[in-house]
Protein backbone atom coordinates (compact mmCIF):
# COMPACT_ATOMS: atom_id res chain seq x y z
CA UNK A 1 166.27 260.56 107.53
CA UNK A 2 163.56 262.21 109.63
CA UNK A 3 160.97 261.45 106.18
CA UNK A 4 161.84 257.62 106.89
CA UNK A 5 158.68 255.63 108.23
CA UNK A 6 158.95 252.51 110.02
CA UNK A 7 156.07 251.25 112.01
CA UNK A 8 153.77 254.19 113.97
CA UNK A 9 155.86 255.83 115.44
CA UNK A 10 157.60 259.30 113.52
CA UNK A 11 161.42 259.48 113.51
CA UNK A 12 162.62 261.79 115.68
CA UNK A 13 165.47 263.90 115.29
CA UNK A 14 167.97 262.20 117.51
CA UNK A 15 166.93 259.16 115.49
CA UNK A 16 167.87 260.71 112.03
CA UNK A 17 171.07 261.93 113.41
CA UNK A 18 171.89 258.27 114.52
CA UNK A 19 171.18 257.09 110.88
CA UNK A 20 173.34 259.58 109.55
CA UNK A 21 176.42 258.48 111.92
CA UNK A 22 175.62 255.13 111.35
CA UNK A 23 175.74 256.03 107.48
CA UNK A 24 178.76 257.99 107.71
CA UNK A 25 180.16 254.72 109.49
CA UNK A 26 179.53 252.21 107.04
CA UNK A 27 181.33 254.76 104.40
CA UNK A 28 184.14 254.46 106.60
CA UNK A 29 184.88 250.74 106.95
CA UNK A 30 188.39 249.03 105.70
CA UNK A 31 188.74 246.64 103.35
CA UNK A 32 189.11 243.84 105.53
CA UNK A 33 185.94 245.18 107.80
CA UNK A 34 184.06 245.37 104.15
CA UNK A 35 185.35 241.52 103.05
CA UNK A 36 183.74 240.45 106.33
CA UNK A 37 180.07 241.33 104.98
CA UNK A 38 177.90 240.69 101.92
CA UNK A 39 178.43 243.56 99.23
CA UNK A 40 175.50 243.65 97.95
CA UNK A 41 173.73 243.92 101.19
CA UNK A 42 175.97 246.63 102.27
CA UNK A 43 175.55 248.45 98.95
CA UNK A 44 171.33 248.05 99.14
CA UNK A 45 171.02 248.76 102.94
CA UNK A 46 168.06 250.69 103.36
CA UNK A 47 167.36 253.27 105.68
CA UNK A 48 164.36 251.63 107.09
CA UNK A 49 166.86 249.22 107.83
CA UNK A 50 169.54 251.82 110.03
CA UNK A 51 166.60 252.82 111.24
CA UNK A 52 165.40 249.41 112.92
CA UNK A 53 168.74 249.12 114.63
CA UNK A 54 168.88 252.78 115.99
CA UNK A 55 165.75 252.03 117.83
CA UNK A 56 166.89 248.62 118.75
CA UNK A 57 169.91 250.23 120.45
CA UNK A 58 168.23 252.88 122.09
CA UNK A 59 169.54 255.81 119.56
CA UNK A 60 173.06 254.64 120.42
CA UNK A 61 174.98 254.98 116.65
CA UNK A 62 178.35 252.92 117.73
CA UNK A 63 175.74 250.24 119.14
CA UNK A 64 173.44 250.33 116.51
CA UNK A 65 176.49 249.92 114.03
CA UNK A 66 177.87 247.34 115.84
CA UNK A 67 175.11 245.43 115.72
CA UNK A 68 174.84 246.18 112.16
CA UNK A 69 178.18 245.01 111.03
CA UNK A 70 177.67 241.79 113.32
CA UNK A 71 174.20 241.26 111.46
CA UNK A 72 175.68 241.56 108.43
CA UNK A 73 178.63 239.00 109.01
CA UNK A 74 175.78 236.61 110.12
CA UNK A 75 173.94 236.97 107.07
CA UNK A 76 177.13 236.25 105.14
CA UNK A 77 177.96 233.02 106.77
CA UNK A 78 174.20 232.33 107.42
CA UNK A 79 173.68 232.92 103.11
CA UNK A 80 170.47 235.00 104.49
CA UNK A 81 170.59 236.16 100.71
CA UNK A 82 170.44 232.86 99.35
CA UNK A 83 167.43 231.74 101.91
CA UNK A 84 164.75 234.36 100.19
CA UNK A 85 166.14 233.50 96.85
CA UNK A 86 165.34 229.96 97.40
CA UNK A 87 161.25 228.59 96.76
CA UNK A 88 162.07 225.81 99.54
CA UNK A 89 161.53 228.38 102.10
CA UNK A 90 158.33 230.07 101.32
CA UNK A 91 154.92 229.49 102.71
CA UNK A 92 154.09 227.13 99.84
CA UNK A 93 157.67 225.46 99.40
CA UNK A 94 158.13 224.33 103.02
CA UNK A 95 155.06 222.80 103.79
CA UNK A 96 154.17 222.00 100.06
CA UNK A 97 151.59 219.13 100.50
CA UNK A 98 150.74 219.95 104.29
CA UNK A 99 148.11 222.27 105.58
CA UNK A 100 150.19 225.33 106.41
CA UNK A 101 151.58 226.06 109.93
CA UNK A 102 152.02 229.59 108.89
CA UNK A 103 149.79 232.06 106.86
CA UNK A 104 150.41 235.77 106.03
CA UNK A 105 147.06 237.57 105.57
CA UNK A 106 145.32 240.59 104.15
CA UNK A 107 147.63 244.17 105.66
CA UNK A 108 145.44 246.10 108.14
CA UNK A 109 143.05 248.88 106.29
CA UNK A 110 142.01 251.09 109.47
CA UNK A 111 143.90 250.62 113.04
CA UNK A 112 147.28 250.39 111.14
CA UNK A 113 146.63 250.91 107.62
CA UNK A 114 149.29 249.17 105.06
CA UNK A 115 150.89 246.29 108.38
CA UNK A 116 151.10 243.16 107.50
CA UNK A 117 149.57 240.13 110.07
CA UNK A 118 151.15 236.58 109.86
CA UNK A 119 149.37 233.67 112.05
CA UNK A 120 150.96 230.71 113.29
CA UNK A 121 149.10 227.92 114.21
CA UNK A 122 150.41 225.81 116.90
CA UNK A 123 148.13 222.70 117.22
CA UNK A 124 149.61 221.73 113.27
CA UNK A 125 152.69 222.01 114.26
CA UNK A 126 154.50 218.53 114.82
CA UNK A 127 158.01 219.08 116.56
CA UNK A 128 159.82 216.28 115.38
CA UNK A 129 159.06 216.60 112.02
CA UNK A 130 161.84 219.54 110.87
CA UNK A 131 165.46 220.28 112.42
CA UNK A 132 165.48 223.18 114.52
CA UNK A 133 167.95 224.97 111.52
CA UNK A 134 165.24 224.58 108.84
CA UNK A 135 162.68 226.01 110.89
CA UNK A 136 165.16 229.03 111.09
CA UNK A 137 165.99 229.28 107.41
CA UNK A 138 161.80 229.51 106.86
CA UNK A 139 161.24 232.35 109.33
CA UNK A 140 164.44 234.35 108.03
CA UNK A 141 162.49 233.97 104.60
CA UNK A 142 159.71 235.27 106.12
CA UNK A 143 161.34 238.23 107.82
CA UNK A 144 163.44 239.21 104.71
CA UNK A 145 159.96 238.65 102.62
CA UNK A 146 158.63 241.10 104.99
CA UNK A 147 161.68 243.71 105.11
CA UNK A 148 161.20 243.89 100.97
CA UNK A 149 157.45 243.61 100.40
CA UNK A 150 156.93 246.14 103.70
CA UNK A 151 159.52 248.13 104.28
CA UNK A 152 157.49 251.15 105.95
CA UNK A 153 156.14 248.69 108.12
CA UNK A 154 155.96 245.99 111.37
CA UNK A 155 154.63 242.76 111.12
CA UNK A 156 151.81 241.78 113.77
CA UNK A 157 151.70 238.39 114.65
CA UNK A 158 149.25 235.90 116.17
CA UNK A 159 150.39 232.82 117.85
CA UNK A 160 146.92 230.99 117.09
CA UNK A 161 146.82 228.29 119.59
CA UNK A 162 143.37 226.84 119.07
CA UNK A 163 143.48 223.30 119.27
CA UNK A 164 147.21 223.24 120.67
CA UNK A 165 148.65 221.19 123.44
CA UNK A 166 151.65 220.10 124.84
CA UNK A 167 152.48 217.67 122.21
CA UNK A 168 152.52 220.50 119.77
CA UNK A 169 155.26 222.54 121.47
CA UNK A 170 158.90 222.88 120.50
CA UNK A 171 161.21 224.62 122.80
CA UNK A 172 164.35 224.00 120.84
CA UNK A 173 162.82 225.72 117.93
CA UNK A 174 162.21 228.88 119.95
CA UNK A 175 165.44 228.79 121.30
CA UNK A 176 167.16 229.11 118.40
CA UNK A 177 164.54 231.11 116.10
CA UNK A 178 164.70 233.86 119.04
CA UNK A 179 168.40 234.96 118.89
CA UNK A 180 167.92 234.94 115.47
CA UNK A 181 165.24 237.62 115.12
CA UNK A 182 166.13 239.60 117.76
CA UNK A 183 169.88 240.24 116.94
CA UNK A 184 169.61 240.36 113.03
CA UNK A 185 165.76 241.60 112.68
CA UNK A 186 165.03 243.84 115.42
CA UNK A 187 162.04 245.94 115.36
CA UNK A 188 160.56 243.70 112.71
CA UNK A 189 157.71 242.96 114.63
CA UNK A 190 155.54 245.36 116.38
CA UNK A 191 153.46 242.71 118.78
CA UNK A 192 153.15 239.50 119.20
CA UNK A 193 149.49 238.23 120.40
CA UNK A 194 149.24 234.95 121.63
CA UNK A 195 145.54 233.41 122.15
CA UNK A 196 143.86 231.71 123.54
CA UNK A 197 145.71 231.31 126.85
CA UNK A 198 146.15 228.64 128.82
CA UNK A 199 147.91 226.78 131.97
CA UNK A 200 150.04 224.90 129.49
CA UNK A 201 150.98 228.33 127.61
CA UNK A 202 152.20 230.09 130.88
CA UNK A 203 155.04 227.08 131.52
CA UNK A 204 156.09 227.48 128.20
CA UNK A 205 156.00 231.68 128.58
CA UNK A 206 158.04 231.24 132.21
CA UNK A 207 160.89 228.97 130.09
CA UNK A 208 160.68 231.00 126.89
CA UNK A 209 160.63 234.53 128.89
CA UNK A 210 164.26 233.44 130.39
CA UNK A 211 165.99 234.01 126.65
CA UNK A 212 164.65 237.10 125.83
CA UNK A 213 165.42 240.46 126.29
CA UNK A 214 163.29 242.64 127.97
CA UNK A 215 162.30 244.86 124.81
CA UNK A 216 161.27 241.81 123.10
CA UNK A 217 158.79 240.59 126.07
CA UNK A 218 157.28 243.76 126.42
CA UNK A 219 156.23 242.98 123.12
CA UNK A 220 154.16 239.76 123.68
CA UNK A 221 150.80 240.20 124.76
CA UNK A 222 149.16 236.64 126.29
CA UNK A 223 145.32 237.03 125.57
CA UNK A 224 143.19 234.87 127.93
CA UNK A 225 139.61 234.33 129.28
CA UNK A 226 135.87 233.41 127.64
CA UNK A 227 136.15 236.88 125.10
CA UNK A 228 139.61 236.35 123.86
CA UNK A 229 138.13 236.75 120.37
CA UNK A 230 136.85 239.89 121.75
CA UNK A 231 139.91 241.19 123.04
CA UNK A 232 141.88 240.19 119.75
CA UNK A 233 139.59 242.06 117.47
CA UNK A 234 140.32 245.44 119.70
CA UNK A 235 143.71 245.57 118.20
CA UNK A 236 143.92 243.85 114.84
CA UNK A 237 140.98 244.83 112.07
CA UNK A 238 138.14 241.99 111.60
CA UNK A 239 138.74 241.79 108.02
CA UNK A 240 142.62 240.77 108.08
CA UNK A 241 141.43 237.89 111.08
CA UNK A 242 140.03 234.37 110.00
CA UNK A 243 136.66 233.04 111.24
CA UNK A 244 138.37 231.34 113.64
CA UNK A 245 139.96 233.85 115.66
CA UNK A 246 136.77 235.87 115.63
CA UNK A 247 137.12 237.91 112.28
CA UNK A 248 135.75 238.04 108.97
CA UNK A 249 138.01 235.40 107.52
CA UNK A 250 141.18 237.10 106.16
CA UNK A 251 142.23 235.31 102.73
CA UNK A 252 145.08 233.25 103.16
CA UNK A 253 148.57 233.76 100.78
């Protein structure tokens, strides 16, 4: 385990230990522990993926397969397996005719070669055009799309919110996308940027903040003032950006 890569950061011994204990654990489960969770996903578990949850719980195995066996219950009642199978849920599928609320662009080439940046673009979204539960079934498409086309690494992600006001904001889809990602995804996504900021975007932040755990907030970074662009280009590469958001206009797909 200490040759597994996920994200920057190097595994560390204590880490690879964990994944072996958490390992050993899933070996060990009873039959009726085993009928609680999707077979194939228990049989195709990667360790990228005992990985994300040994970090998640602090290097804790017994937490880290705890959560584990709860994800995986989820994802057999949920039918995560049957949401990346299905075309409804893809970029293309769920907004078919519509200009796209969400784009996944070109990977980084030079700050974090190989990690993949998806942009979501607030002002286009409408929120009472979709139930809460198919906005959830897209984004778990999206995460498991990124688990298997990026295993080795975190997704970035840009909140573009050029053009966005309040009539484009949808609590109840955050509160229920949130749990979600954090309890069944964790360490998916390395950062969150969220730009251009304004008065409207910190009420929203000080209601949103108040269902998240404190690992996930660290990982938001609000990007505000006249050089926002500026600022946004210091961490992500030019070339995976669109025009809009100050880069060289990262092809869409």
């Amino acid at each position: 385990y200490l040759k597994v890569k996920h994200g920057l950061k190097p595994t560390t011994l204590a880490e690879a230990e964990a994944c072996a204990r958490v390992r050993e654990g899933l070996g060990g489960l009873r039959a009726e522990e085993r009928e609680r969770l999707p077979e194939r996903w228990l049989q195709e578990l990667w360790a990228t993926d005992l990985l994300r949850f040994v970090r998640a719980n602090r290097r804790d195995p017994d937490a880290a397969l705890a959560q584990l066996l709860e994800s995986g219950a989820w994802r057999k009642e949920f039918g995560a397996d049957e949401v990346i199978r299905d075309p409804a849920y893809s970029v293309r599928g769920f907004f078919n005719q519509q200009e796209p609320e969400v784009e996944w662009t070109p990977p980084q080439t030079t700050r974090n070669p190989g990690q993949p940046l998806l942009i979501y673009r607030s002002a286009l979204h409408q929120p009472k055009g979709r139930e809460s539960e198919a906005w959830v079934r897209f984004f778990v498409h999206q995460c498991e799309f990124a688990r298997a086309a990026f295993p080795d690494h975190q997704v970035a992600v840009i909140i573009d919110r050029i053009g966005s006001g309040l009539s484009n904001q949808d609590p109840s889809v955050l509160k229920a996308l949130v749990p979600v990602i954090t309890r069944h995804y964790p360490q998916i996504v390395s950062r969150v940027y969220i730009a251009p900021v304004d008065t409207i975007l910190f009420v929203i932040w000080s209601l949103v903040s108040l269902i998240m755990d404190e690992e996930s907030r660290s990982r938001i970074r609000l990007i505000k003032g006249k050089d926002w662009k500026d600022q946004l280009a210091k961490y992500l590469d030019a070339g995976a950006l669109p025009a809009r958001l100050g880069g060289l206009g990262g092809q869409r797909t």
